[in-house]
PDB file of N, CA and C in Angstrom:
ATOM      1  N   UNK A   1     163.281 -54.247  -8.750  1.00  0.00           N
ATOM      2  CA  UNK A   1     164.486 -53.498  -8.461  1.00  0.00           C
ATOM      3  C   UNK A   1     164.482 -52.125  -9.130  1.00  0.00           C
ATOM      4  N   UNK A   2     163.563 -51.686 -10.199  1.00  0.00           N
ATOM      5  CA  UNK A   2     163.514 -50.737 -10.436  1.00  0.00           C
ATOM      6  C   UNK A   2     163.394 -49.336 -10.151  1.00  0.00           C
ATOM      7  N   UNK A   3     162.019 -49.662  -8.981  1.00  0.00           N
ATOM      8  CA  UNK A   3     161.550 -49.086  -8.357  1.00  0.00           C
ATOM      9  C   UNK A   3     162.768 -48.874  -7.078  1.00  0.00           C
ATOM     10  N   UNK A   4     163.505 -49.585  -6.861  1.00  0.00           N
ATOM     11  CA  UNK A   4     164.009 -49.216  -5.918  1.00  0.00           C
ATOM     12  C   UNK A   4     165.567 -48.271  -5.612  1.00  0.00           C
ATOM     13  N   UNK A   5     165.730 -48.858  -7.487  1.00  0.00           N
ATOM     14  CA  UNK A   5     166.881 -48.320  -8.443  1.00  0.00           C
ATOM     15  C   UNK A   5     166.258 -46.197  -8.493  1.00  0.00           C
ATOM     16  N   UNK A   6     164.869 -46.242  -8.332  1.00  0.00           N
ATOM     17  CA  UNK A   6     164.555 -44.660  -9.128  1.00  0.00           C
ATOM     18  C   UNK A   6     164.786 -43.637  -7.643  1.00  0.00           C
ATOM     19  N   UNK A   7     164.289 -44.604  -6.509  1.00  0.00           N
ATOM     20  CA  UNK A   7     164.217 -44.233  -5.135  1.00  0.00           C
ATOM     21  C   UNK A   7     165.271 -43.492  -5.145  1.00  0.00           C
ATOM     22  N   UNK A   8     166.113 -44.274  -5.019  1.00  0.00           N
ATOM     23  CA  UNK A   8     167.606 -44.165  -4.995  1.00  0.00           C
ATOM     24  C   UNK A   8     168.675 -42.721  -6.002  1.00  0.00           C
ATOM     25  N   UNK A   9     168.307 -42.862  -7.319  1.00  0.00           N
ATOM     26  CA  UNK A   9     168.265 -41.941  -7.809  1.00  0.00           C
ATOM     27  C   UNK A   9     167.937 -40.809  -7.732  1.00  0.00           C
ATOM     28  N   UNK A  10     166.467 -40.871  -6.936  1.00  0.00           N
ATOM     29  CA  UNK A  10     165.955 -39.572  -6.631  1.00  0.00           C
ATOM     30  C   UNK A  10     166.722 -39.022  -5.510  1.00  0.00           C
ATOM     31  N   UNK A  11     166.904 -39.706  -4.559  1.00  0.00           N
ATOM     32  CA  UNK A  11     167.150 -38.891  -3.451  1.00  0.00           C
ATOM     33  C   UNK A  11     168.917 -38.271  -3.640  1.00  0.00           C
ATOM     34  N   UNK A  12     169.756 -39.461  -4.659  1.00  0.00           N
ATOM     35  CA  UNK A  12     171.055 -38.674  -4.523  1.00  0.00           C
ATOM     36  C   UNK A  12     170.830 -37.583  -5.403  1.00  0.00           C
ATOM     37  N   UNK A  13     169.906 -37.839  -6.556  1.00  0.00           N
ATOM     38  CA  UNK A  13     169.965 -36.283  -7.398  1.00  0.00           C
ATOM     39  C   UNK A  13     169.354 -35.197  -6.210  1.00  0.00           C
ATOM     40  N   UNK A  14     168.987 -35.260  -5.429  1.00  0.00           N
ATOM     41  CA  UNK A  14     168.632 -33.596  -4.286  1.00  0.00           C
ATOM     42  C   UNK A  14     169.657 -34.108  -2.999  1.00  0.00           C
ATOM     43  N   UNK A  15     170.489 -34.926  -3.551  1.00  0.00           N
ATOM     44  CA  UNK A  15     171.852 -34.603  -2.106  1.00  0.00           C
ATOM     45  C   UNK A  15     171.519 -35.055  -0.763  1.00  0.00           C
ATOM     46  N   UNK A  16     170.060 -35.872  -0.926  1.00  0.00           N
ATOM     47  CA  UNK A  16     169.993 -36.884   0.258  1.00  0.00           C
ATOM     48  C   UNK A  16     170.547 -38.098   0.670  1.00  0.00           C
ATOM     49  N   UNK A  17     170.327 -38.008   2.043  1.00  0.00           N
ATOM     50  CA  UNK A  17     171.038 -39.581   2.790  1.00  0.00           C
ATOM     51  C   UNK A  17     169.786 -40.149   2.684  1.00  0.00           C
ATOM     52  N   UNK A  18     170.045 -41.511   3.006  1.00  0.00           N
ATOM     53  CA  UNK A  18     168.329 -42.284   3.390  1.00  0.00           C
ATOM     54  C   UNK A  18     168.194 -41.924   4.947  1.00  0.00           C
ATOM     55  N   UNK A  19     168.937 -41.688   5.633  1.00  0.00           N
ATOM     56  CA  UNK A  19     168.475 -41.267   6.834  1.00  0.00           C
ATOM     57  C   UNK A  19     168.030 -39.710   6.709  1.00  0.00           C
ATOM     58  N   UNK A  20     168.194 -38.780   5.787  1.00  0.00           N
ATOM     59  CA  UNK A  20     168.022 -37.572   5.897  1.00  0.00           C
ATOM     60  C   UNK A  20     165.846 -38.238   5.225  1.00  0.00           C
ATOM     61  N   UNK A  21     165.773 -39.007   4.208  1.00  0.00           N
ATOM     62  CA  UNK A  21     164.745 -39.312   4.020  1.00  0.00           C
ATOM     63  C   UNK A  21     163.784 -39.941   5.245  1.00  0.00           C
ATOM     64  N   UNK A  22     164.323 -41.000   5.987  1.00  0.00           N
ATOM     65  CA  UNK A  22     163.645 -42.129   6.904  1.00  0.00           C
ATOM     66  C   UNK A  22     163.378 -40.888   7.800  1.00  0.00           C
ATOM     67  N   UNK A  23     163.594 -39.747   8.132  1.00  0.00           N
ATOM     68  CA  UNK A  23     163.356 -39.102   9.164  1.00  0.00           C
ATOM     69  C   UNK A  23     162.311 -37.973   8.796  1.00  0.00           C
ATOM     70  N   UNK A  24     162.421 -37.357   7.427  1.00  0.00           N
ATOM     71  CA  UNK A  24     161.469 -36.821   6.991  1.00  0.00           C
ATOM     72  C   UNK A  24     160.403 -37.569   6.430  1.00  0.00           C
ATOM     73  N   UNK A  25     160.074 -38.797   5.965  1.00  0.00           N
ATOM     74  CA  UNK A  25     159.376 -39.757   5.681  1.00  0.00           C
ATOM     75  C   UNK A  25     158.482 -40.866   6.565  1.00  0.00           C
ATOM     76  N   UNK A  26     159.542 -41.038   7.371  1.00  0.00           N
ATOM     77  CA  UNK A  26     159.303 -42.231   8.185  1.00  0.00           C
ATOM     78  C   UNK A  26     158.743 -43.590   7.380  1.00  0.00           C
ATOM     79  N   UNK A  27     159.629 -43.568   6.660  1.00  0.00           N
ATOM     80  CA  UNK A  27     159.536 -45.010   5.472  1.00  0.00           C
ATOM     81  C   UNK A  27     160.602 -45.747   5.879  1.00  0.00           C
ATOM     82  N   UNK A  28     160.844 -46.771   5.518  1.00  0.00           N
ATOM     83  CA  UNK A  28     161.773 -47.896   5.449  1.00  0.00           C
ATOM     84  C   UNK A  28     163.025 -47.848   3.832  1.00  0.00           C
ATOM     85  N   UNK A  29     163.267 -46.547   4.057  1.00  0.00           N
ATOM     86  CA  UNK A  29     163.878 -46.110   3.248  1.00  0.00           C
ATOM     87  C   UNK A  29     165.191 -47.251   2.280  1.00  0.00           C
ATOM     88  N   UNK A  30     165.740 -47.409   3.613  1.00  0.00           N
ATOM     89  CA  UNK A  30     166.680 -48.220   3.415  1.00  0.00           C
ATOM     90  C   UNK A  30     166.306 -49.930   2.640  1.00  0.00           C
ATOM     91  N   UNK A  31     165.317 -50.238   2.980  1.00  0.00           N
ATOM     92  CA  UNK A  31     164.715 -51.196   2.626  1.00  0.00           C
ATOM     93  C   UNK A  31     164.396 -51.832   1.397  1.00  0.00           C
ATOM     94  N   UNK A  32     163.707 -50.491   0.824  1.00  0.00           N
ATOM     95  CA  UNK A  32     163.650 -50.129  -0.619  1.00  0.00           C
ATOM     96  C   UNK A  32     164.621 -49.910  -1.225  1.00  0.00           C
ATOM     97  N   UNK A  33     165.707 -49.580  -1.056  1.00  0.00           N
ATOM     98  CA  UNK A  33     166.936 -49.801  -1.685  1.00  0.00           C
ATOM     99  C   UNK A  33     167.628 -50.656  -1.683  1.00  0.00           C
ATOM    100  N   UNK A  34     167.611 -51.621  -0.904  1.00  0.00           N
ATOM    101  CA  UNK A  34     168.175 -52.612  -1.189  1.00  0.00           C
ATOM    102  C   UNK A  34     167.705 -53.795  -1.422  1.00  0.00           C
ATOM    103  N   UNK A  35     166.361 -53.424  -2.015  1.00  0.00           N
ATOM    104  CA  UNK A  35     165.424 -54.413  -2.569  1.00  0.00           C
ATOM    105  C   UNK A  35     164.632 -56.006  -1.380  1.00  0.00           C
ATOM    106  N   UNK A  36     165.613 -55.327   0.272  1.00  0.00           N
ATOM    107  CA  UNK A  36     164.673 -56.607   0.983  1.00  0.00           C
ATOM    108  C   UNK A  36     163.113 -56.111   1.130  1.00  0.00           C
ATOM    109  N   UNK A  37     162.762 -54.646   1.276  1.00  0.00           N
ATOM    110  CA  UNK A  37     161.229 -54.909   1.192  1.00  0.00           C
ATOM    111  C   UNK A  37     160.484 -54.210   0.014  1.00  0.00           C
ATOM    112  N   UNK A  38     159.064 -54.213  -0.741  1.00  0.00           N
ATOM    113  CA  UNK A  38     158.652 -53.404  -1.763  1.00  0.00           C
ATOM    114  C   UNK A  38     157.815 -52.434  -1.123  1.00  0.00           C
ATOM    115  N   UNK A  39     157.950 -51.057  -1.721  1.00  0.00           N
ATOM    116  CA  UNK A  39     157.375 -50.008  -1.449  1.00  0.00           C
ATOM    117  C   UNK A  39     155.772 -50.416  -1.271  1.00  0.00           C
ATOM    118  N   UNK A  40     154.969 -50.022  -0.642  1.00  0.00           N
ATOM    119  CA  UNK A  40     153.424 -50.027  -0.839  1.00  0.00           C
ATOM    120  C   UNK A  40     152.901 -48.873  -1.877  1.00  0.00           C
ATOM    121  N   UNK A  41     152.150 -48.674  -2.483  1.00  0.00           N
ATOM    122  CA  UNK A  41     151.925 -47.544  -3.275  1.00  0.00           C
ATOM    123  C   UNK A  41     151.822 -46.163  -2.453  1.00  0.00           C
ATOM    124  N   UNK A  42     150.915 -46.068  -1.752  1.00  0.00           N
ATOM    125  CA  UNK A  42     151.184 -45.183  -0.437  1.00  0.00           C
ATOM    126  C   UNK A  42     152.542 -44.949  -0.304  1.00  0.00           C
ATOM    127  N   UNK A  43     153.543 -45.371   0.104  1.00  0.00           N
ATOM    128  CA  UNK A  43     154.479 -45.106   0.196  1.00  0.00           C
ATOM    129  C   UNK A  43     155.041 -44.598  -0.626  1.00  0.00           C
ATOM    130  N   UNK A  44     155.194 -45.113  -1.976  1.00  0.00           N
ATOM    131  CA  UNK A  44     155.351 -44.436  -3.544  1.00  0.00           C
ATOM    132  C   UNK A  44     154.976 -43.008  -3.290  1.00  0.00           C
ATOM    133  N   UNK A  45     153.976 -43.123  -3.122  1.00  0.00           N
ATOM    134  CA  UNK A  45     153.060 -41.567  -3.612  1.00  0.00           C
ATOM    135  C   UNK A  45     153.503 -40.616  -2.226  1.00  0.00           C
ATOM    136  N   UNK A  46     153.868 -41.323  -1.279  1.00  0.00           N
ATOM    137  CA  UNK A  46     155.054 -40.160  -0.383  1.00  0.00           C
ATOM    138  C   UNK A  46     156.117 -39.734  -0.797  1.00  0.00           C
ATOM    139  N   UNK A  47     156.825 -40.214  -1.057  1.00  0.00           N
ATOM    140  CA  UNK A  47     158.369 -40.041  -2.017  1.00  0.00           C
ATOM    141  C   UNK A  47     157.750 -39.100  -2.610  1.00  0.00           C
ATOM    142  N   UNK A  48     156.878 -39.180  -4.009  1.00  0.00           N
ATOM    143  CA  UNK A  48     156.399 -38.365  -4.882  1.00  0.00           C
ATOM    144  C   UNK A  48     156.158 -36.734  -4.297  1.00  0.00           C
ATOM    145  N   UNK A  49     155.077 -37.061  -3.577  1.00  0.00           N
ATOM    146  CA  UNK A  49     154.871 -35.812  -2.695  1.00  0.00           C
ATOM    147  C   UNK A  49     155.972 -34.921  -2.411  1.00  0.00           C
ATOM    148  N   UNK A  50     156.996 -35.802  -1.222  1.00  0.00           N
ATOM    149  CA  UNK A  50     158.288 -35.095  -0.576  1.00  0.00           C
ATOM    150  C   UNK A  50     158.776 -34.443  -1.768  1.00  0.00           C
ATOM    151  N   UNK A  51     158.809 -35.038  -3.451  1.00  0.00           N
ATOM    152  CA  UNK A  51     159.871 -34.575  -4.434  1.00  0.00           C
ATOM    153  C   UNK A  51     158.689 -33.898  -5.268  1.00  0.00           C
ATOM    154  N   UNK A  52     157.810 -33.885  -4.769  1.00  0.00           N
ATOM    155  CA  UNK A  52     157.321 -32.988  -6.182  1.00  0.00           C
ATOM    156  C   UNK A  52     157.174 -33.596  -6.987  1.00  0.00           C
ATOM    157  N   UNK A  53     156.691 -34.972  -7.261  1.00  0.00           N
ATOM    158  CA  UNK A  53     156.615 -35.452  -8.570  1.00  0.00           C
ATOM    159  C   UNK A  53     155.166 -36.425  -8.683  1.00  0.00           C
ATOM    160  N   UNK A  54     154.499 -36.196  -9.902  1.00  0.00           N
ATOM    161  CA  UNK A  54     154.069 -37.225 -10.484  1.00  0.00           C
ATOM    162  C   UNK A  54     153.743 -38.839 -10.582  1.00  0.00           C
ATOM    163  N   UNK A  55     153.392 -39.527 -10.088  1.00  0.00           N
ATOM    164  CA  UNK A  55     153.455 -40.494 -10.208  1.00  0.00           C
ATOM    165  C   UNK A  55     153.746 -41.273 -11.653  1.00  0.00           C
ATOM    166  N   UNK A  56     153.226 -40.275 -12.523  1.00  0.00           N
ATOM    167  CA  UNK A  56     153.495 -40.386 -13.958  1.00  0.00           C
ATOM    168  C   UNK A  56     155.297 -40.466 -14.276  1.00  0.00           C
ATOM    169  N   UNK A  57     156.188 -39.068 -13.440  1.00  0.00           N
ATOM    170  CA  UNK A  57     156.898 -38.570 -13.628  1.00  0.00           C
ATOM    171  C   UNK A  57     158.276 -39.685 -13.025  1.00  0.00           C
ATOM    172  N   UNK A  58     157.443 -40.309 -11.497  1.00  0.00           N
ATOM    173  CA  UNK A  58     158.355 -41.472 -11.052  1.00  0.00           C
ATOM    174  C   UNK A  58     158.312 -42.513 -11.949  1.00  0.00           C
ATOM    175  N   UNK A  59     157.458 -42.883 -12.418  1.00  0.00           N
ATOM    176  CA  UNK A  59     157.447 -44.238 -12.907  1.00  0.00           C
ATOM    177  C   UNK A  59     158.143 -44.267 -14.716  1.00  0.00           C
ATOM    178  N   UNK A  60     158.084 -42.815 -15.202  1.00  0.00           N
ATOM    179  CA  UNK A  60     158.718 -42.565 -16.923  1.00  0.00           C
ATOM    180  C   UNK A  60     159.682 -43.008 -17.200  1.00  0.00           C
ATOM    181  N   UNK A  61     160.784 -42.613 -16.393  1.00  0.00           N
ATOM    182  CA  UNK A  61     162.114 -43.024 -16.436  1.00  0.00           C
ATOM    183  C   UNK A  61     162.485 -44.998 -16.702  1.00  0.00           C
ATOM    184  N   UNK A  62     161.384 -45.569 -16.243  1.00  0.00           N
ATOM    185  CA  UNK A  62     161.341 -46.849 -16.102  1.00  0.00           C
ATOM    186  C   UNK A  62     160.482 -47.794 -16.953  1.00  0.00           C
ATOM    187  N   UNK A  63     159.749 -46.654 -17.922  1.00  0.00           N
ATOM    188  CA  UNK A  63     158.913 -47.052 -19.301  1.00  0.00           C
ATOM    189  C   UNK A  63     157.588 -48.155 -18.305  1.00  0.00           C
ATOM    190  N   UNK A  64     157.203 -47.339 -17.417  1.00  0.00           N
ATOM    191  CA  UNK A  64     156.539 -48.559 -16.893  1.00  0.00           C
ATOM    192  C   UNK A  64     154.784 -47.223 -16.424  1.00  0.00           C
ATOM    193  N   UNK A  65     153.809 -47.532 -17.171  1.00  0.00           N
ATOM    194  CA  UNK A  65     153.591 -48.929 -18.007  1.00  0.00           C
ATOM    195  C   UNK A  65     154.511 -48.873 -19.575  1.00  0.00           C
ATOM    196  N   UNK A  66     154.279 -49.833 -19.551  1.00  0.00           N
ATOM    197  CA  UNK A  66     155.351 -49.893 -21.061  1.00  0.00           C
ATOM    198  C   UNK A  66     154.145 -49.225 -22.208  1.00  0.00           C
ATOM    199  N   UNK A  67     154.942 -48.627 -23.045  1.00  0.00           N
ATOM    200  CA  UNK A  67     153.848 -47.607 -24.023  1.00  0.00           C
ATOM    201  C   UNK A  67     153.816 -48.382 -25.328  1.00  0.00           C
ATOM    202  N   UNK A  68     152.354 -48.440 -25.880  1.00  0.00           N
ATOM    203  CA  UNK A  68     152.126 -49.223 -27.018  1.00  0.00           C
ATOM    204  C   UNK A  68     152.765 -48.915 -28.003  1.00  0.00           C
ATOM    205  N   UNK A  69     153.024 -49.711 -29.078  1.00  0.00           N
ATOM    206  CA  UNK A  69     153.537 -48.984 -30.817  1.00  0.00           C
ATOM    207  C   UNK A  69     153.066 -49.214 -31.210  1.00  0.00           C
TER     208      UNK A  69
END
């Protein structure tokens, strides 16, 4: 659910709908948010792309991988 929790996040922080995404994407936008299906990594790394980000940068917020002490 995390992953689907950051999706989500991302797109309202730039003032998107999931349909303004599913159409520039052609992902199952909706899907991923409501946790009935999981992103494929591919798919991940589209989001990323569309936003400019990191794969590093998606996944920080969510301590994942979790960082040693």
């Amino acid at each position: 659910m995390k992953v689907a929790q950051r999706i989500k996040e991302l797109r309202k922080s730039h003032g998107h709908t999931q349909e303004y995404l599913i159409e520039h994407l052609h992902l199952s936008i909706n899907s991923y948010e409501t946790g009935s299906k999981i992103p494929t990594l591919m798919s991940i790394v589209k989001i990323c792309k569309f936003y400019t980000l990191s794969l590093d940068e998606f996944f920080a917020p969510m301590n994942y991988p979790p960082k040693e002490k």
